[in-house]
Protein backbone atom coordinates (compact mmCIF):
# COMPACT_ATOMS: atom_id res chain seq x y z
CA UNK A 1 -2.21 7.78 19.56
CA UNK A 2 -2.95 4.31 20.32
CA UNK A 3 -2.79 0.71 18.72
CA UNK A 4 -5.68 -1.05 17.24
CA UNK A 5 -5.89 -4.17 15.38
CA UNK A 6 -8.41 -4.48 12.55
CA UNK A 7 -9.88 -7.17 10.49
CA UNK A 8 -11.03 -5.43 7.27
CA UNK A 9 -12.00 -7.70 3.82
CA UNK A 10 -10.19 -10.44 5.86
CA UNK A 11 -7.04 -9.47 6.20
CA UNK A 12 -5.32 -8.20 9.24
CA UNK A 13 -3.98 -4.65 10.06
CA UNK A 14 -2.36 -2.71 12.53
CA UNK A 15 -3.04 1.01 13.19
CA UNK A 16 -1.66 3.49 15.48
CA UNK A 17 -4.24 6.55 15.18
CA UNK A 18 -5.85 8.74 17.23
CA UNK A 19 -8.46 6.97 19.45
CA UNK A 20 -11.43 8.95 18.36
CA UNK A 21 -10.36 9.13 14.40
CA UNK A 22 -13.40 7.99 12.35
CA UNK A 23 -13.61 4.58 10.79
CA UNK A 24 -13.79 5.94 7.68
CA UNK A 25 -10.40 8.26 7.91
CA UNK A 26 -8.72 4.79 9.04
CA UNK A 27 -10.10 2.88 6.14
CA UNK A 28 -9.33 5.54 3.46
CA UNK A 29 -6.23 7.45 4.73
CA UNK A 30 -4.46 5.14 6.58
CA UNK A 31 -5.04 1.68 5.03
CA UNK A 32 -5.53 2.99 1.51
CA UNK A 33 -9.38 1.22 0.30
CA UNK A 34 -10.78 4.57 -1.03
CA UNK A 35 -13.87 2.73 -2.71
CA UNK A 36 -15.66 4.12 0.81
CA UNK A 37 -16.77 8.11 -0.10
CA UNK A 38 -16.66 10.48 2.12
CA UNK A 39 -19.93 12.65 1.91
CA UNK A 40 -21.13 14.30 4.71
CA UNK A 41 -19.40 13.45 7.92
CA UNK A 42 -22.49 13.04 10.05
CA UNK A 43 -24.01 10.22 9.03
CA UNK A 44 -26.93 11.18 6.94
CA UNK A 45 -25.90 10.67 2.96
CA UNK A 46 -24.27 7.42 3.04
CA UNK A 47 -21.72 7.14 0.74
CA UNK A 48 -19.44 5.58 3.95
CA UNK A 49 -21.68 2.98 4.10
CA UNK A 50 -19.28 -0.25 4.65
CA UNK A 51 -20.47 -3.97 6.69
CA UNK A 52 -20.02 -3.60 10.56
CA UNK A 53 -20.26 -7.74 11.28
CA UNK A 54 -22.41 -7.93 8.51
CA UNK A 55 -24.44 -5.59 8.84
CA UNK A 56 -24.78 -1.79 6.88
CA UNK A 57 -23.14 1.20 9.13
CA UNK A 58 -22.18 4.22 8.13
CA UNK A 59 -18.09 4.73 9.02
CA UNK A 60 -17.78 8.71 9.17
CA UNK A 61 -19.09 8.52 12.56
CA UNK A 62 -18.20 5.41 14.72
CA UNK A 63 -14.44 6.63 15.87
CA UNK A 64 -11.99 3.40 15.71
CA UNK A 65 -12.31 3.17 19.73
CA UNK A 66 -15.66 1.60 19.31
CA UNK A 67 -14.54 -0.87 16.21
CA UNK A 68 -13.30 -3.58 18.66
CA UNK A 69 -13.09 -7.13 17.11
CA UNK A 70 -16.15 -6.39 14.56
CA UNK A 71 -15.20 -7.63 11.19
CA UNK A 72 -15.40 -4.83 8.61
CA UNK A 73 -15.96 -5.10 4.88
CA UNK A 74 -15.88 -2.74 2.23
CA UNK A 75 -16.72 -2.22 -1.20
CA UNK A 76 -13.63 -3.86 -2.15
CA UNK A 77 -14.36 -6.72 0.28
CA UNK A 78 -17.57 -7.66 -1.89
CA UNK A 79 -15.49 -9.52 -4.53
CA UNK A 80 -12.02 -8.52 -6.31
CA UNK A 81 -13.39 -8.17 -9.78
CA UNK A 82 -17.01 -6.93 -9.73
CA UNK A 83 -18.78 -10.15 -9.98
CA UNK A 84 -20.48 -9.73 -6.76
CA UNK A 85 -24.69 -10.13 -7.21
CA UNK A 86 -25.29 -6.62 -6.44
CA UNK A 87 -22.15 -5.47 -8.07
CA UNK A 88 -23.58 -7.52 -11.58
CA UNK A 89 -27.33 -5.85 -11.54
CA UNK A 90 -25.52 -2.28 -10.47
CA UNK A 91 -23.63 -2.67 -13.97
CA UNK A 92 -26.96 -3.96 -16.22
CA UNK A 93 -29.09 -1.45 -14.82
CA UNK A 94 -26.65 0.86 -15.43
CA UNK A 95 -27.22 2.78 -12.14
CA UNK A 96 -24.49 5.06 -11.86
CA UNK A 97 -24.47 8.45 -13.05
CA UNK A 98 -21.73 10.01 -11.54
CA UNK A 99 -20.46 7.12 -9.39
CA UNK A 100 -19.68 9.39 -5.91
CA UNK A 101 -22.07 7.60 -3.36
CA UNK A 102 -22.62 4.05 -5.63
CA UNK A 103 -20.30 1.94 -3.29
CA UNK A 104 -22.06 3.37 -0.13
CA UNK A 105 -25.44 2.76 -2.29
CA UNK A 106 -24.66 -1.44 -2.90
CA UNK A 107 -23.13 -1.84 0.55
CA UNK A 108 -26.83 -0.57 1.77
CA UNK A 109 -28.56 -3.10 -0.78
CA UNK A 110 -26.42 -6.12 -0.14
CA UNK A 111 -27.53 -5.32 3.32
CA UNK A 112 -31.15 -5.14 2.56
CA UNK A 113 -31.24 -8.01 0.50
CA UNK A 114 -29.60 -10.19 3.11
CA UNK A 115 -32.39 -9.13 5.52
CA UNK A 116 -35.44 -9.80 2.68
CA UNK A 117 -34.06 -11.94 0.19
CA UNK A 118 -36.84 -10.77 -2.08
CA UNK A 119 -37.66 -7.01 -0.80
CA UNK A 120 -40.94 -5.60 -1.90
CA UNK A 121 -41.06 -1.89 -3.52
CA UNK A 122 -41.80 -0.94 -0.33
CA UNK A 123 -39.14 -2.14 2.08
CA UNK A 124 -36.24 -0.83 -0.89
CA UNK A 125 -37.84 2.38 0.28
CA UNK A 126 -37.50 1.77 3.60
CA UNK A 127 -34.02 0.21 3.24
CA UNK A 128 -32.65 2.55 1.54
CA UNK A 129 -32.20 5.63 2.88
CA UNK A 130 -28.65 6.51 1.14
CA UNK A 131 -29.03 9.96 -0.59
CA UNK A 132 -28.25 10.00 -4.12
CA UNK A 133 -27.79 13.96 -5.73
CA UNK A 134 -28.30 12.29 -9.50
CA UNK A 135 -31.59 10.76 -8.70
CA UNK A 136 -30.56 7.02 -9.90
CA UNK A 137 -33.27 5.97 -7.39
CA UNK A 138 -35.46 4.22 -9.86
CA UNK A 139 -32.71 2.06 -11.03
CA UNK A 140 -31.07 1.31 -7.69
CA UNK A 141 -34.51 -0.29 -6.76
CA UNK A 142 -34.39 -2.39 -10.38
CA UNK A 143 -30.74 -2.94 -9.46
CA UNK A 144 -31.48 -4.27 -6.23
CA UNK A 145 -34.77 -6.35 -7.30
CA UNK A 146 -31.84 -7.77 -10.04
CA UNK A 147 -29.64 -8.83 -7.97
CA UNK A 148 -32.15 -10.10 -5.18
CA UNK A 149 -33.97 -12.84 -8.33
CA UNK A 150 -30.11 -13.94 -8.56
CA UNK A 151 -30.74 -15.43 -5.31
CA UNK A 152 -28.12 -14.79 -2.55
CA UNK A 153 -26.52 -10.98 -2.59
């Protein structure tokens, strides 16, 4: 076991974990934010997607050895009652369908749309490359065209 200090949503905590526990165990099991999924546990669907110093990563594989000083946010970072820009055009698109990998899904979009404030059809495709098992692919790209006309994400 061994100390780490973390900076997650802005506030402060203290672990004492394993060294090579993944991010996402830390985030979910040991500081309690469960809005980050747990899908696969090798990096391929997702739905750990959380903000590395601002930028998308995905948290089942980067153990808390390599976290460092990084400022982390996660879906609960975004905003405390939903009215995040991405958060907004997830809800009037009405993109979820059964929810599991949606937080992972608009932590990849804010993302995006903080690299191309206006992203074509094209580089959503690119961007995105969470895996969704409903298919709500057609309105996470309206979603994330939504949000991106609102200006910033």
């Amino acid at each position: 076991m061994s100390q780490f200090n973390l900076t997650i949503n802005q506030k402060k905590y203290d672990v004492d974990v394993d060294p090579q526990m993944p991010l996402l165990w830390v985030i979910r099991d040991i500081i309690g934010l469960t809005g980050t999924k747990y899908g696969c546990g090798i990096a391929q669907c997702g739905a750990c997607t959380i903000h590395f110093d601002g930028k998308a990563m995905r948290s089942c594989v980067l153990p808390i050895s390599n976290v460092g000083d990084a400022k982390i946010t996660t879906i609960e970072g975004l905003s405390d009652d939903g009215s995040h820009p991405t958060q907004v055009a997830w809800k009037e698109m009405d993109v979820p369908q059964c929810g599991y990998c949606q937080a992972g899904q608009i932590m990849a979009a804010v993302d995006l749309i903080n690299k191309k404030p206006n992203p074509s059809d094209e580089d959503i495709h690119r961007g995105m490359t969470n895996v969704c098992r409903c298919g709500t692919y057609n309105r996470i790209k309206s979603a994330i065209k939504l949000a991106a006309e609102g200006g910033k994400s």
